[in-house]
C-alpha atoms as a PDB file:
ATOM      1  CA  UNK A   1       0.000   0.000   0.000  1.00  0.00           C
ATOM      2  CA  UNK A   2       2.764   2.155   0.632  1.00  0.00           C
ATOM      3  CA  UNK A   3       4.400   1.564  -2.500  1.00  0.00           C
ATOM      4  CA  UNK A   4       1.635   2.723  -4.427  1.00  0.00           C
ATOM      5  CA  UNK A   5       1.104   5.649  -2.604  1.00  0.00           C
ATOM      6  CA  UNK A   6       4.918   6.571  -3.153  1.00  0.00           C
ATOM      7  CA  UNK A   7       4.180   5.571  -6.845  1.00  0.00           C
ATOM      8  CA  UNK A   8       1.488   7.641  -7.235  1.00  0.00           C
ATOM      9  CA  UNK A   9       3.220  10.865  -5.766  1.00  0.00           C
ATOM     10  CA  UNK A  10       5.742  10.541  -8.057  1.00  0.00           C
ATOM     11  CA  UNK A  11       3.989  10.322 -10.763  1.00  0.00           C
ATOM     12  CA  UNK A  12       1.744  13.125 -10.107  1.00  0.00           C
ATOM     13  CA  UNK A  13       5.525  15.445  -9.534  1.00  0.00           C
ATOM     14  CA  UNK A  14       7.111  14.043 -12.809  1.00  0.00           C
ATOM     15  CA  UNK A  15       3.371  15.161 -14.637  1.00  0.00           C
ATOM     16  CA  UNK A  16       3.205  18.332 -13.043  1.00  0.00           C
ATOM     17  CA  UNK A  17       7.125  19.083 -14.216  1.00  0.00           C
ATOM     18  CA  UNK A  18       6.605  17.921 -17.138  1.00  0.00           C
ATOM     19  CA  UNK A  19       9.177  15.382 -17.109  1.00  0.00           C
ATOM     20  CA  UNK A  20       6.955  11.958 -17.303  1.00  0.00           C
ATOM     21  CA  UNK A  21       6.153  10.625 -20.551  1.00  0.00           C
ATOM     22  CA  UNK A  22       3.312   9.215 -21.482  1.00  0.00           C
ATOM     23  CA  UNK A  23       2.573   6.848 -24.333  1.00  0.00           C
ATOM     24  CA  UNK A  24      -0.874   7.696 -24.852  1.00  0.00           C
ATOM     25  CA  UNK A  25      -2.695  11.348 -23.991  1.00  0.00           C
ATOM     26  CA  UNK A  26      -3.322  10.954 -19.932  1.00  0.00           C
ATOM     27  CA  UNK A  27      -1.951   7.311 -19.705  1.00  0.00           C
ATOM     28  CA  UNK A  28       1.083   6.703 -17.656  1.00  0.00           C
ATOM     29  CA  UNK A  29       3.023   2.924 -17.516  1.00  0.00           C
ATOM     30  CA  UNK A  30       4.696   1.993 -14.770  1.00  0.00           C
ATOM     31  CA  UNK A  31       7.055  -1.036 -14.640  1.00  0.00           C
ATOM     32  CA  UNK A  32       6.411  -2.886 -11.147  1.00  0.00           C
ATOM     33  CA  UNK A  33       8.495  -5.363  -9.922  1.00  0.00           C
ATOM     34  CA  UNK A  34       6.697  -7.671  -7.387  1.00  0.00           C
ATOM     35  CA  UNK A  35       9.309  -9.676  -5.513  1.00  0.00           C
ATOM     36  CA  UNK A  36      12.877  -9.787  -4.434  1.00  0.00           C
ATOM     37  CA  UNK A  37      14.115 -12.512  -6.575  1.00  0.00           C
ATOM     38  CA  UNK A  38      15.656 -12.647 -10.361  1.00  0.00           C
ATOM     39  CA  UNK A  39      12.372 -14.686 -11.520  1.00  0.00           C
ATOM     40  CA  UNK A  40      10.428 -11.686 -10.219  1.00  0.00           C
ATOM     41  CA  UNK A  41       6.799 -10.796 -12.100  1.00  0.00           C
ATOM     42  CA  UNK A  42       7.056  -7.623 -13.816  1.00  0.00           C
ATOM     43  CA  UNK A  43       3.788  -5.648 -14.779  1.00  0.00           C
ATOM     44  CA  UNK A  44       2.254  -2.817 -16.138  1.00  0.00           C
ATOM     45  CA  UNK A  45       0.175  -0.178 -14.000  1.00  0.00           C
ATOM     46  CA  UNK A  46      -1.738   2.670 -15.052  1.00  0.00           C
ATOM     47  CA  UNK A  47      -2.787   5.811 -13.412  1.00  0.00           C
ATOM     48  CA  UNK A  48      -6.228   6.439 -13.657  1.00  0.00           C
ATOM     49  CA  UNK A  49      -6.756  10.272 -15.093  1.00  0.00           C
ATOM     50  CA  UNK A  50      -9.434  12.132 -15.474  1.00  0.00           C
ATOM     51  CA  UNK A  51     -12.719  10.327 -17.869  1.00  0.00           C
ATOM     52  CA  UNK A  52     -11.161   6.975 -17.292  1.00  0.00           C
ATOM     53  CA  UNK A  53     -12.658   3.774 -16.954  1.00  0.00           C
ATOM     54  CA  UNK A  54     -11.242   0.509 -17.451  1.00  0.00           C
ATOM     55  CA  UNK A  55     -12.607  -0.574 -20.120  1.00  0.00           C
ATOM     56  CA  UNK A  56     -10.801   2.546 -21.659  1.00  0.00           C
ATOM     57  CA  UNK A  57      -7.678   1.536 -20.311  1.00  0.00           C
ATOM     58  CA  UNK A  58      -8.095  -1.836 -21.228  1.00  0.00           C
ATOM     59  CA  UNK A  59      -8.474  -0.554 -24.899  1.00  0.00           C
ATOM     60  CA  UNK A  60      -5.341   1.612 -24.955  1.00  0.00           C
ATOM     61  CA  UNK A  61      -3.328  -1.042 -23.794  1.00  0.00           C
ATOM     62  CA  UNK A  62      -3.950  -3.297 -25.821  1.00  0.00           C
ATOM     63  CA  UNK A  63      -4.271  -0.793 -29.065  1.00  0.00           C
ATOM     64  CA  UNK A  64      -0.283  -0.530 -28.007  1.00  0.00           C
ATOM     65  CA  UNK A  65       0.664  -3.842 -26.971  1.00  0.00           C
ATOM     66  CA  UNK A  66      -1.823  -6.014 -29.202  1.00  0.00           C
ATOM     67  CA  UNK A  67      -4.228  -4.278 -31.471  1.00  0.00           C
ATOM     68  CA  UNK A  68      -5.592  -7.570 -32.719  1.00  0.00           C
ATOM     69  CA  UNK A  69      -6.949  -8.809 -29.378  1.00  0.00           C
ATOM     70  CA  UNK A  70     -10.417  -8.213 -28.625  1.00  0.00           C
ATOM     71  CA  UNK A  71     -11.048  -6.010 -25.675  1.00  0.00           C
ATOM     72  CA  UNK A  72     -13.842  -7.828 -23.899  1.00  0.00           C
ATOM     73  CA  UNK A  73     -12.021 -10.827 -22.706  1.00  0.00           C
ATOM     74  CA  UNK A  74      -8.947  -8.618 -21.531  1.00  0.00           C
ATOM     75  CA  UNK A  75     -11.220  -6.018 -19.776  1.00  0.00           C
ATOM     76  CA  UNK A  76     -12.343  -8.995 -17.816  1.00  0.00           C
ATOM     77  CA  UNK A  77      -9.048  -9.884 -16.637  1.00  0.00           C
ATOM     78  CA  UNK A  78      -8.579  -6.322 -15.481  1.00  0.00           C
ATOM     79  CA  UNK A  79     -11.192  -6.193 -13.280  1.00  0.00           C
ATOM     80  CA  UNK A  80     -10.176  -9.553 -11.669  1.00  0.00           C
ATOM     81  CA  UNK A  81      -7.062  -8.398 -10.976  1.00  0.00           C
ATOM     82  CA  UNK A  82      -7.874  -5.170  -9.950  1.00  0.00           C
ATOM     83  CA  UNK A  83     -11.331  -4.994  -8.390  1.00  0.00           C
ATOM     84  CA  UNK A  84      -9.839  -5.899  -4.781  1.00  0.00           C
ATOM     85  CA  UNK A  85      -7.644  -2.911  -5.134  1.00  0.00           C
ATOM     86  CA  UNK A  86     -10.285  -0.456  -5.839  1.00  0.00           C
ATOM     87  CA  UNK A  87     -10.988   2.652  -3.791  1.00  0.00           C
ATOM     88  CA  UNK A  88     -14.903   2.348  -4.059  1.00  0.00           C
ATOM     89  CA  UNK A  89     -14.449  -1.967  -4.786  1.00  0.00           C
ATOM     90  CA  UNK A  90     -16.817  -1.237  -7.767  1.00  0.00           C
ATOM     91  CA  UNK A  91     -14.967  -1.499 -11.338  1.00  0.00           C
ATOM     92  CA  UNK A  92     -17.515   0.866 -12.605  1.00  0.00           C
ATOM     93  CA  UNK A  93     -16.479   3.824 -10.061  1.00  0.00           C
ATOM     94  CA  UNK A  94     -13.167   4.391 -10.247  1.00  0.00           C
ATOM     95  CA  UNK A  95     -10.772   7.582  -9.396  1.00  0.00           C
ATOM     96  CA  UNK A  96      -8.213   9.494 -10.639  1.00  0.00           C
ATOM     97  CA  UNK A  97      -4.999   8.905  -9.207  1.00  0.00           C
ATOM     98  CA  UNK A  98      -5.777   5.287  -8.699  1.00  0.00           C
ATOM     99  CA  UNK A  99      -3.164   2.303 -10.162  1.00  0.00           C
ATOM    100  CA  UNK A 100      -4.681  -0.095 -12.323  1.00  0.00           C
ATOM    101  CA  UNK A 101      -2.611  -3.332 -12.781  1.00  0.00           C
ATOM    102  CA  UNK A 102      -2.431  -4.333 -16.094  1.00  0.00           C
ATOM    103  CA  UNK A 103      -2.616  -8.506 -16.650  1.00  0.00           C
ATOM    104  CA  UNK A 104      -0.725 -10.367 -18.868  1.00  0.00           C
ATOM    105  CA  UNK A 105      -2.431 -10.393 -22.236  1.00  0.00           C
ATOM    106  CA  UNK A 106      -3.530 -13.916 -22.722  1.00  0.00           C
ATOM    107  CA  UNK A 107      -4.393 -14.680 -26.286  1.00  0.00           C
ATOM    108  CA  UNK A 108      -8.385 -15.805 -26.423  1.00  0.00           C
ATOM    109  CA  UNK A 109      -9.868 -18.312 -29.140  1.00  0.00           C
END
């Protein structure tokens, strides 16, 4: 919990400076390392901005990471992983300033 708070302030410093990048207009990746060994799981998060939702930000992500997957299989898996995490626990009501893990994308049939 920490972490992400830590996370977040940064981010919101580097934005206001100017200095963070983003890839898309109000989307921000972050690389997180979960773990303390060399086989450590290394994922994605977001920053919710302003107008987001996740199905959204399940669209952008995968417009840069895999444009041909379809969206409504992968905005599933971000609410699995993330709904736990949310400030209001409702994937429909989220907040700016939030981090949204982003799953592996899992090719679908």
């Amino acid at each position: 919990m920490g972490r992400s708070l830590i996370i977040v302030a940064l981010v919101g410093l580097l934005m206001a400076t100017g200095v963070a990048g983003a890839s898309a207009p109000n989307e921000v990746h972050l690389p997180v390392t979960r773990g303390d060994t060399p086989e450590a799981i290394v994922k994605e998060e977001v920053v919710v901005q302003r107008g987001d939702h996740l199905w959204k930000i399940s669209a952008r992500h995968l417009q840069s990471h895999a444009p041909d997957q379809p969206v409504a299989g992968y905005w599933l898996d971000v609410i699995d992983d993330n709904v736990a995490h949310l400030r209001s626990g409702d994937p429909d009501l989220i907040y700016p300033g939030e981090v949204i893990s982003m799953p592996e994308i899992n090719e679908r049939p």
